[in-house]
C-alpha atoms as a PDB file:
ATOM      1  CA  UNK A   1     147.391 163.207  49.564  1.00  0.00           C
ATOM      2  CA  UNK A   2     146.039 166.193  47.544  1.00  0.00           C
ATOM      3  CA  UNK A   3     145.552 167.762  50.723  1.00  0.00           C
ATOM      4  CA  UNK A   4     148.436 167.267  51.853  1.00  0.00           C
ATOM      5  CA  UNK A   5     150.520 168.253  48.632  1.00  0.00           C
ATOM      6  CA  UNK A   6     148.340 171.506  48.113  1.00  0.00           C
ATOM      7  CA  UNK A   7     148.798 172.588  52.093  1.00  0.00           C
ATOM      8  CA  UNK A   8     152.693 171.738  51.668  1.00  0.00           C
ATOM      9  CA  UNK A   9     153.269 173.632  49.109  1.00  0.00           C
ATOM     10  CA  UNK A  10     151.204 176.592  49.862  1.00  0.00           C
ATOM     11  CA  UNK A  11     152.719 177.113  53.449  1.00  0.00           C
ATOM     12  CA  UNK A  12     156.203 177.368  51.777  1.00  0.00           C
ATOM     13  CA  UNK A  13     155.480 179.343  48.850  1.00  0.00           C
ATOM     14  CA  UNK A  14     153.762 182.018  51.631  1.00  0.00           C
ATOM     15  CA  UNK A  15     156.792 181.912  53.958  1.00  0.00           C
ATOM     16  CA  UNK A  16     159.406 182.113  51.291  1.00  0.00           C
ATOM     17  CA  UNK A  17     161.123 178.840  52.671  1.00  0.00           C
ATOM     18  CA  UNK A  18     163.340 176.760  50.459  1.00  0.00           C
ATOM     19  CA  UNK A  19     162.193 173.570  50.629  1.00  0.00           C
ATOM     20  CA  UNK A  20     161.982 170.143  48.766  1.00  0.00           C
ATOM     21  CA  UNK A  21     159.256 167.337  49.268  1.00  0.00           C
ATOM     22  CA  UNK A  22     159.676 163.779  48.397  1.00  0.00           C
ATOM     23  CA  UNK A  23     157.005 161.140  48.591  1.00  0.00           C
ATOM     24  CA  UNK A  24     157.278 157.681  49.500  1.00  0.00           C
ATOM     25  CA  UNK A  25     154.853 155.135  48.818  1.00  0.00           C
ATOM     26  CA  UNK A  26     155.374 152.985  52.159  1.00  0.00           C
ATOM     27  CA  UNK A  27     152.989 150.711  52.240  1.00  0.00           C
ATOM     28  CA  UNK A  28     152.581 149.336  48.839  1.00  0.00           C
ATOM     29  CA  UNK A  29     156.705 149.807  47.537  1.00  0.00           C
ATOM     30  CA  UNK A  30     158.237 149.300  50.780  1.00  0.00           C
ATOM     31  CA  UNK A  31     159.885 153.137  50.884  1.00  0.00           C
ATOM     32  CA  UNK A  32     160.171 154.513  54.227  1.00  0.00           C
ATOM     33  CA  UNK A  33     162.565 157.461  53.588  1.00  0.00           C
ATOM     34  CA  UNK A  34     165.727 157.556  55.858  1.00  0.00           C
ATOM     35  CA  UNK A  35     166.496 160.258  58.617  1.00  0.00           C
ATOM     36  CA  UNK A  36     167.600 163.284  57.028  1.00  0.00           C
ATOM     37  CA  UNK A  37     164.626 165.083  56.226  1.00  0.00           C
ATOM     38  CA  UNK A  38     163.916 167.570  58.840  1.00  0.00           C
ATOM     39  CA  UNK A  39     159.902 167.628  58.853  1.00  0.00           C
ATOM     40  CA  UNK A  40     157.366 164.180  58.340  1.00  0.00           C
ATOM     41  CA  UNK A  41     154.028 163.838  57.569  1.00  0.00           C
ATOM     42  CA  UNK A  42     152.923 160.543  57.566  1.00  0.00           C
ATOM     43  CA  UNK A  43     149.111 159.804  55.979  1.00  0.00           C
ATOM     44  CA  UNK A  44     145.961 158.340  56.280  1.00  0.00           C
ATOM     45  CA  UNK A  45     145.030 154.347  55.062  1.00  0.00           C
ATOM     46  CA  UNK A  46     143.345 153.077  54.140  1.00  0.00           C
ATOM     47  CA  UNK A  47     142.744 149.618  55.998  1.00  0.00           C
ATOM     48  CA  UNK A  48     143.959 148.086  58.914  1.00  0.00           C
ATOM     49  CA  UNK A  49     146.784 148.633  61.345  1.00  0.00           C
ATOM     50  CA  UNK A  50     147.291 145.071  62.051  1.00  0.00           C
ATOM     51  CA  UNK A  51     146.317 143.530  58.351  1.00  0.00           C
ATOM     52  CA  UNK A  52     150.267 143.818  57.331  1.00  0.00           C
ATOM     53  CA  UNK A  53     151.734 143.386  60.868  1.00  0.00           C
ATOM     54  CA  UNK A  54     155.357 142.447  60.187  1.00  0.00           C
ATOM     55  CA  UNK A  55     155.803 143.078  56.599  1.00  0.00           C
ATOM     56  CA  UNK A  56     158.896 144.258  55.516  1.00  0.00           C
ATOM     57  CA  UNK A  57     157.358 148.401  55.474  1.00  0.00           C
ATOM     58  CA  UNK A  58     156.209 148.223  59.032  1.00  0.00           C
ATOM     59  CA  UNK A  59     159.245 146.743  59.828  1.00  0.00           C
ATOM     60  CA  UNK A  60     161.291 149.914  58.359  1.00  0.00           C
ATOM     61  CA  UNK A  61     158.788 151.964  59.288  1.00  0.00           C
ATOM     62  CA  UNK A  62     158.598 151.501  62.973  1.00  0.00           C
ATOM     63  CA  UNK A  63     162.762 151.282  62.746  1.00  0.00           C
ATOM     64  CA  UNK A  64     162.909 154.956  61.462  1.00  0.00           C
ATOM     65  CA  UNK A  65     159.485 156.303  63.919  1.00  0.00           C
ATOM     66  CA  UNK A  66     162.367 155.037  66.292  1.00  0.00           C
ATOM     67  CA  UNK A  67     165.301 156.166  65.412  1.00  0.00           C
ATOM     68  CA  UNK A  68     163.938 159.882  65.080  1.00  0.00           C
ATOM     69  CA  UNK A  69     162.324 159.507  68.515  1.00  0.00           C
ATOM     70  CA  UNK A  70     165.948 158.843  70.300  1.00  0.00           C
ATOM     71  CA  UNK A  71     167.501 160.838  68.379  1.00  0.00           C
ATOM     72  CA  UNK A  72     165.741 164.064  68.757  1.00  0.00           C
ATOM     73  CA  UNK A  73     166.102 163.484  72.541  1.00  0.00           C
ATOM     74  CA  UNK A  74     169.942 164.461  72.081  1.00  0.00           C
ATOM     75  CA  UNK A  75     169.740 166.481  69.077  1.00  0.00           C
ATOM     76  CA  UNK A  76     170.528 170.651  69.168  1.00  0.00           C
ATOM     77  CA  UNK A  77     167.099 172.267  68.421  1.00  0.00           C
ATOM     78  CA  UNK A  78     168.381 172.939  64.582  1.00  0.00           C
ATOM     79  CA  UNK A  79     169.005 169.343  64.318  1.00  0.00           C
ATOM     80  CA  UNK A  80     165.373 167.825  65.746  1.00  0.00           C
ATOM     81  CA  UNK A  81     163.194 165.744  63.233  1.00  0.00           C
ATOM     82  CA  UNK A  82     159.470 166.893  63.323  1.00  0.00           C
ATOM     83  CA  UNK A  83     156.987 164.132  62.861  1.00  0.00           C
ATOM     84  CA  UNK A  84     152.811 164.765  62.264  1.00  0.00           C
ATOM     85  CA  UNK A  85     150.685 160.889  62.033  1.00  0.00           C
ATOM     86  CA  UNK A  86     147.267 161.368  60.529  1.00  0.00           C
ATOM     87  CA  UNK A  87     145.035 158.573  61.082  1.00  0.00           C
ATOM     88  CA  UNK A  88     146.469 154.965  60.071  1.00  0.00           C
ATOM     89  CA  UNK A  89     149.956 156.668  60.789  1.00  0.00           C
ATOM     90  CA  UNK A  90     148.487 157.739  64.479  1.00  0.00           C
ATOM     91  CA  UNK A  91     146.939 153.998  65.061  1.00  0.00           C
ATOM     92  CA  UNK A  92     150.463 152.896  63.963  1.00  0.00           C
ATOM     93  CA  UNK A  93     152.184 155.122  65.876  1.00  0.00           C
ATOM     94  CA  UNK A  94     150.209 154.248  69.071  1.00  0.00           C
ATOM     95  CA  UNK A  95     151.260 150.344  68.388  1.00  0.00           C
ATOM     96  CA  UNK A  96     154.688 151.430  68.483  1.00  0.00           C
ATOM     97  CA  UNK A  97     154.792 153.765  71.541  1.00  0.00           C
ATOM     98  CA  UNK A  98     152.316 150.954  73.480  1.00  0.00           C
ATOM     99  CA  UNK A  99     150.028 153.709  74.436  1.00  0.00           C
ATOM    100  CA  UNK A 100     147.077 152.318  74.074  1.00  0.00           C
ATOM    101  CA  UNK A 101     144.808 149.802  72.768  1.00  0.00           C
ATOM    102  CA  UNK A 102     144.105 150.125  68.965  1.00  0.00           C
ATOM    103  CA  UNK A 103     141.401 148.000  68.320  1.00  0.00           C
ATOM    104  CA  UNK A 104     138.329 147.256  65.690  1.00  0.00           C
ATOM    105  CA  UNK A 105     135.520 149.616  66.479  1.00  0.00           C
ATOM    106  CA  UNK A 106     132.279 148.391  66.818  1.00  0.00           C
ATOM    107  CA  UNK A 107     130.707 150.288  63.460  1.00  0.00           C
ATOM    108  CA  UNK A 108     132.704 152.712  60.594  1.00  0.00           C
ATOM    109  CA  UNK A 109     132.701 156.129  61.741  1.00  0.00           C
ATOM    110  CA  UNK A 110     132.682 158.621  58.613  1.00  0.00           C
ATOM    111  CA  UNK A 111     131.619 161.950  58.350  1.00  0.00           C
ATOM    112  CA  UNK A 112     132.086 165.012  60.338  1.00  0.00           C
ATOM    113  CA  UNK A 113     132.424 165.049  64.109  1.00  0.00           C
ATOM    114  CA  UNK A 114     132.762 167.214  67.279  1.00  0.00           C
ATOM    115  CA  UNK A 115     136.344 166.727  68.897  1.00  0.00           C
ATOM    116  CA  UNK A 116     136.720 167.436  72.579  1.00  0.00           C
ATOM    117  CA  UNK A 117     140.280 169.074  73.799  1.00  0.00           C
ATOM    118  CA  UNK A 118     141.262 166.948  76.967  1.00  0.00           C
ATOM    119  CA  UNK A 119     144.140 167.257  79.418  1.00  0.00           C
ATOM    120  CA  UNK A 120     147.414 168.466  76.809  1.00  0.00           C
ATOM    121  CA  UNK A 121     144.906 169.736  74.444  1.00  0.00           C
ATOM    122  CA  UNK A 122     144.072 172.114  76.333  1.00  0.00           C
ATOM    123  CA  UNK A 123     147.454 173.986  76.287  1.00  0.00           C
ATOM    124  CA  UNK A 124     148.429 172.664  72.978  1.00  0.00           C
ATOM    125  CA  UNK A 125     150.223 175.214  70.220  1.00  0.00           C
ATOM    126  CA  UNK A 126     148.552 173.524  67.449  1.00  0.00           C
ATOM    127  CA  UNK A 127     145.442 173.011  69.013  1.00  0.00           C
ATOM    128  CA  UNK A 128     145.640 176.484  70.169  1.00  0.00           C
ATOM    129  CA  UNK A 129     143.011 178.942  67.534  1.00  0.00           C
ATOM    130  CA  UNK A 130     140.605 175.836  67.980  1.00  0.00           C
ATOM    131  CA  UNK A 131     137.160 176.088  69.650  1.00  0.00           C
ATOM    132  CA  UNK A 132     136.621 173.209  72.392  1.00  0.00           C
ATOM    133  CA  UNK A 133     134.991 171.430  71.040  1.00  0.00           C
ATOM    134  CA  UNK A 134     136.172 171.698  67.162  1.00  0.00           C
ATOM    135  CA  UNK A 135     135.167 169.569  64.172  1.00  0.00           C
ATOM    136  CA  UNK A 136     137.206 167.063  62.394  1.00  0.00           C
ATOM    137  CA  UNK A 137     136.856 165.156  59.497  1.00  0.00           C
ATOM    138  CA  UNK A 138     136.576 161.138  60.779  1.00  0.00           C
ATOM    139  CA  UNK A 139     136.841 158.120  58.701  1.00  0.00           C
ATOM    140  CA  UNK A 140     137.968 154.922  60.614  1.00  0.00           C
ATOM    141  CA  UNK A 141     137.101 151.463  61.567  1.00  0.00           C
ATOM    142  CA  UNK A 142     140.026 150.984  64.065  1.00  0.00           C
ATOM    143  CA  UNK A 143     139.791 153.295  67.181  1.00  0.00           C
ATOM    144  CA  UNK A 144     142.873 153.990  69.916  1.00  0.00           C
ATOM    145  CA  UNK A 145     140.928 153.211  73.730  1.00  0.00           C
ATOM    146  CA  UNK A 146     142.197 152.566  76.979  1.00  0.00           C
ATOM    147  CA  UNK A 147     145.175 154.836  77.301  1.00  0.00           C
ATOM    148  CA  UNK A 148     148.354 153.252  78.884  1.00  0.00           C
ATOM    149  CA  UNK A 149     148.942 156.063  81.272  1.00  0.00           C
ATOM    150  CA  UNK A 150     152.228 154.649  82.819  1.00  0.00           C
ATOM    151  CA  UNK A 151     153.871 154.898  79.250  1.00  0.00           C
ATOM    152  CA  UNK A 152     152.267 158.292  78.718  1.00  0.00           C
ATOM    153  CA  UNK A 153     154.017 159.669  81.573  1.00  0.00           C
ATOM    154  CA  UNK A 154     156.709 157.753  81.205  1.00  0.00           C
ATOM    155  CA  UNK A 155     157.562 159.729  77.588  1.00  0.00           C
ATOM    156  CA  UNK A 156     156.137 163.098  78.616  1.00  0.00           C
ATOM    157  CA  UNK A 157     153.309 162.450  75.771  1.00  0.00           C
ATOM    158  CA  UNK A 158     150.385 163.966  76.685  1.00  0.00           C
ATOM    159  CA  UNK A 159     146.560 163.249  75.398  1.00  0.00           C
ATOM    160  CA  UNK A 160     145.274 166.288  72.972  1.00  0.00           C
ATOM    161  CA  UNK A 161     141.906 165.033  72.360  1.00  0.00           C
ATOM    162  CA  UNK A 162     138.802 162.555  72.486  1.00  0.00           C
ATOM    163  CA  UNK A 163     135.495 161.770  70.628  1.00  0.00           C
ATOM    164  CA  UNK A 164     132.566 163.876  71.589  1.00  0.00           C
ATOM    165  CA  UNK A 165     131.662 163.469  75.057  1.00  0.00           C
ATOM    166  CA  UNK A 166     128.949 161.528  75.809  1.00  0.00           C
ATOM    167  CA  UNK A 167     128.388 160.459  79.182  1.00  0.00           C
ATOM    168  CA  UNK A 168     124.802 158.374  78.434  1.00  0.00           C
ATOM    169  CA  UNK A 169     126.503 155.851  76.096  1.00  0.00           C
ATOM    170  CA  UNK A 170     128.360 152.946  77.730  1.00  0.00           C
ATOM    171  CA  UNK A 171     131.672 153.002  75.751  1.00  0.00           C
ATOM    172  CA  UNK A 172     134.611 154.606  76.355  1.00  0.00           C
ATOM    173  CA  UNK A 173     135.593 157.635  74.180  1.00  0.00           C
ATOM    174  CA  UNK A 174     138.638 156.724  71.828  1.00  0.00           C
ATOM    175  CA  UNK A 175     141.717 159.153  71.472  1.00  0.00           C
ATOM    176  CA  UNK A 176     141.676 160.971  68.636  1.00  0.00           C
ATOM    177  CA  UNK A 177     145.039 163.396  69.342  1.00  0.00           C
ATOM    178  CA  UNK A 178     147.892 162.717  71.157  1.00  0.00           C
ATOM    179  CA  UNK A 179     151.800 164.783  71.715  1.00  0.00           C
ATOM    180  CA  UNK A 180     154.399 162.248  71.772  1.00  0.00           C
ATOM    181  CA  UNK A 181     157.143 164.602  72.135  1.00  0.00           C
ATOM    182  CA  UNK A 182     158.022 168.219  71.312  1.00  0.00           C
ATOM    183  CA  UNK A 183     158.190 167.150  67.647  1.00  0.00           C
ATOM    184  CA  UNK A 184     155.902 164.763  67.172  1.00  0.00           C
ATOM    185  CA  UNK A 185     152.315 164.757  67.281  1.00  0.00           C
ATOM    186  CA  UNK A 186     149.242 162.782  65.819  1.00  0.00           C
ATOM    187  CA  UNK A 187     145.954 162.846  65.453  1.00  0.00           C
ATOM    188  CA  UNK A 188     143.071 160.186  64.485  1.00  0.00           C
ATOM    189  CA  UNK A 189     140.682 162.381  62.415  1.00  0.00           C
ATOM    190  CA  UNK A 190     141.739 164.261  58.798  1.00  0.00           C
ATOM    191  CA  UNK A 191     143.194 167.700  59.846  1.00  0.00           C
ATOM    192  CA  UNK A 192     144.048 168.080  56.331  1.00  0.00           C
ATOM    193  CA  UNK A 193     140.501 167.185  55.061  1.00  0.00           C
ATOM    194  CA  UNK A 194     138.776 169.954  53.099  1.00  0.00           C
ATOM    195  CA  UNK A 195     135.498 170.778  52.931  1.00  0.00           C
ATOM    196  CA  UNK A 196     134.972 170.397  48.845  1.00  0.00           C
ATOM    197  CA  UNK A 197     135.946 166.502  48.740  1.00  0.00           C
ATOM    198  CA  UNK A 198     134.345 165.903  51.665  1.00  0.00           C
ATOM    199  CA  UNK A 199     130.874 166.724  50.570  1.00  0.00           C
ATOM    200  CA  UNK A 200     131.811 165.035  47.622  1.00  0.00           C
ATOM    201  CA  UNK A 201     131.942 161.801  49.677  1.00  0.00           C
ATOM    202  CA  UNK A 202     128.780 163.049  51.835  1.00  0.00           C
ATOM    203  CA  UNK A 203     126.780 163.244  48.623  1.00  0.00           C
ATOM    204  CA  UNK A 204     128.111 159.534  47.086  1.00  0.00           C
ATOM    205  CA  UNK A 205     125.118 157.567  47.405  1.00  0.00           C
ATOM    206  CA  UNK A 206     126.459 154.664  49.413  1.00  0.00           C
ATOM    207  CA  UNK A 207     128.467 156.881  52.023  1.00  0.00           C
ATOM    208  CA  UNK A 208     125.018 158.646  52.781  1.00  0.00           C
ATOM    209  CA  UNK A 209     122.918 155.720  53.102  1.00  0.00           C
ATOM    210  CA  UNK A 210     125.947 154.553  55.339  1.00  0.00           C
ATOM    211  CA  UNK A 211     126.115 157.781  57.529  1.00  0.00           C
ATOM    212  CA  UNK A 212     122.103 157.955  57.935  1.00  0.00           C
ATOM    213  CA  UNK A 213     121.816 154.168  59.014  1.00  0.00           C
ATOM    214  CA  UNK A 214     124.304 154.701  61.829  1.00  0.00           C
ATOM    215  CA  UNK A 215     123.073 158.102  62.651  1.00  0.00           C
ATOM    216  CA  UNK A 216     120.080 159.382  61.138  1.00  0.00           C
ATOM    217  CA  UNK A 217     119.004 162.056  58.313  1.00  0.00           C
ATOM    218  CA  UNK A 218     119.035 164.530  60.634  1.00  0.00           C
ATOM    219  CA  UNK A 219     122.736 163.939  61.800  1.00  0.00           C
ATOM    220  CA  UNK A 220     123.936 163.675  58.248  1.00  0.00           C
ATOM    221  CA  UNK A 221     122.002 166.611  57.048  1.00  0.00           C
ATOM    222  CA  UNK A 222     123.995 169.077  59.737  1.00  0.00           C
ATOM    223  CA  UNK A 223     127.227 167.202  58.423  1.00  0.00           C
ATOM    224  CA  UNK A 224     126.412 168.605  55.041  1.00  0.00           C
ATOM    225  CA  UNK A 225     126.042 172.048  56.710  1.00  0.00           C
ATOM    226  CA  UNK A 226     129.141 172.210  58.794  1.00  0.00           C
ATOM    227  CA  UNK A 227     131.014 171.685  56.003  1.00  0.00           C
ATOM    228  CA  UNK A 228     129.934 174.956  54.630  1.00  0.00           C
ATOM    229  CA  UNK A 229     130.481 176.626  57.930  1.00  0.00           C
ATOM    230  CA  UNK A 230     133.984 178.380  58.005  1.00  0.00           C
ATOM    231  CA  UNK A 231     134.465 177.905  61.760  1.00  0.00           C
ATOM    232  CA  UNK A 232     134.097 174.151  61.385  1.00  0.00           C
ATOM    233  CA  UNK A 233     136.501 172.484  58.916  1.00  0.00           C
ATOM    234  CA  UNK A 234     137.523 174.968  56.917  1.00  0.00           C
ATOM    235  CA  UNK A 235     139.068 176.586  60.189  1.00  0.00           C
ATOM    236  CA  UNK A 236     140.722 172.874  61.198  1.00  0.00           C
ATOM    237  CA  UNK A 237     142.129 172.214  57.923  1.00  0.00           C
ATOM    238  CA  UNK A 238     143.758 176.036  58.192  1.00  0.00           C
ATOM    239  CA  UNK A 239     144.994 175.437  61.365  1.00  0.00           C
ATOM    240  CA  UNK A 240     146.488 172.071  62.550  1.00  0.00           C
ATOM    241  CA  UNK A 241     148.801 171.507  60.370  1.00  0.00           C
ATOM    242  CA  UNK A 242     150.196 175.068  59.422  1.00  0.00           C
ATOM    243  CA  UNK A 243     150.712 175.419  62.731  1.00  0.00           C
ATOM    244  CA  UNK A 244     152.778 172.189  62.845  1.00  0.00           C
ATOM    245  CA  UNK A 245     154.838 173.611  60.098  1.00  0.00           C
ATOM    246  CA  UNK A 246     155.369 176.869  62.083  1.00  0.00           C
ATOM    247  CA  UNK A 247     156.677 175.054  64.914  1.00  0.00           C
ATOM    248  CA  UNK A 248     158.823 172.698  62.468  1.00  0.00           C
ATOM    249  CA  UNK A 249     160.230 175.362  60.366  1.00  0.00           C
ATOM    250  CA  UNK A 250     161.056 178.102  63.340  1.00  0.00           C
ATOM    251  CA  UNK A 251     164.926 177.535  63.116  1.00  0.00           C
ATOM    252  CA  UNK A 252     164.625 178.235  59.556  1.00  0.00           C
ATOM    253  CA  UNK A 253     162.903 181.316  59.377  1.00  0.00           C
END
């Protein structure tokens, strides 16, 4: 969330937009704002997508996700509602389009990963200043598999990006972006991560023993130095989402 707040507020202090920001705790108070805001940025976990299946949030939650979706299909381009899911939000989100299977993955993945551009990602806006692949900050135990191409097409939603490829290892890669629509978008990893607190969580004892039991000391060593690379995510974190909030805020500028 400090992420978040601090990338908010810094894109529309450097753009000179007007602009006010309200925060809704969803999960644990039950507020899912209404549809009048004109840009959405729906956060991380942690936990499960299915632990509170039909509470009274994801209820309201999945109502409004909804009700923006039809809506922007007949709205006038000043009027369209801009919507970015990070992580939780995405898994969510994919349970409510029926895109794919979100499912438990078979080990915690935490640290910081290659991301391959596939198919849409490719040609994607926000994807665009992005090596291929690019790193992302990952921390998950739920996974989106086994797209649902039918629906895909169906919406005109369009896969951005997958795990790192890796053709020797039996299981299939999970989806870790995907376009919706023009306005909304979501992605599996952290693309508001930065580098600072994530070494912080690198270095906590328990997260490292974690990382180099699933993936050695060498692996969690070169985490440690990617994060003080400024092409890795330092370069993500400056990207992805200020170029969501270009696209979101062009009829205002």
């Amino acid at each position: 969330m400090r992420c978040i707040r601090e990338i908010t507020h810094a894109y529309f202090q450097k753009h000179q937009l007007p602009y006010v920001v309200e925060e809704f705790d969803v999960r644990q108070k039950n507020e899912v704002p209404n549809a009048s805001f004109d840009i959405y940025l729906s956060s991380g976990g942690p936990g499960s997508p299915f632990d509170e299946e039909g509470w009274e949030w994801e209820h309201k939650y999945f109502k409004l996700v909804n009700k923006l979706y039809l809506q922007n299909q007949e709205a006038a381009p000043e009027n369209k509602k801009f919507i970015f899911f990070i992580c939780h939000s995405f898994q969510i989100a994919c349970r409510i389009f029926r895109v794919g299977n979100v499912c438990e993955r078979k080990s915690t993945s935490f640290g910081v990963f290659p991301m391959t551009k596939v198919e849409g990602g490719l040609d994607e806006p926000v994807f665009n200043a992005l090596d291929n692949p690019f790193y992302g900050v990952d921390s998950r135990d739920f996974q989106v598999i086994e797209p649902n191409r039918d629906v895909l097409e169906d919406m005109g939603a369009q896969i951005l990006a997958i795990e790192k490829e890796r053709p020797h290892i039996p299981l299939e890669r999970a989806i870790m972006g995907i376009r919706f629509s023009s306005e909304m978008i979501g992605t599996q990893f952290h693309p508001e991560a930065d580098a600072v607190s994530m070494r912080k969580h690198l270095l906590e004892e328990d997260k490292k023993k974690q990382i180099i039991a699933l993936h050695g000391e060498e692996k969690y060593n070169e985490m440690i130095d990617r994060l003080e690379d400024p092409d890795k995510i330092m370069h993500t974190q400056a990207t992805i989402l200020p170029t969501f909030l270009d696209i979101a805020t062009a009829n205002f500028k």
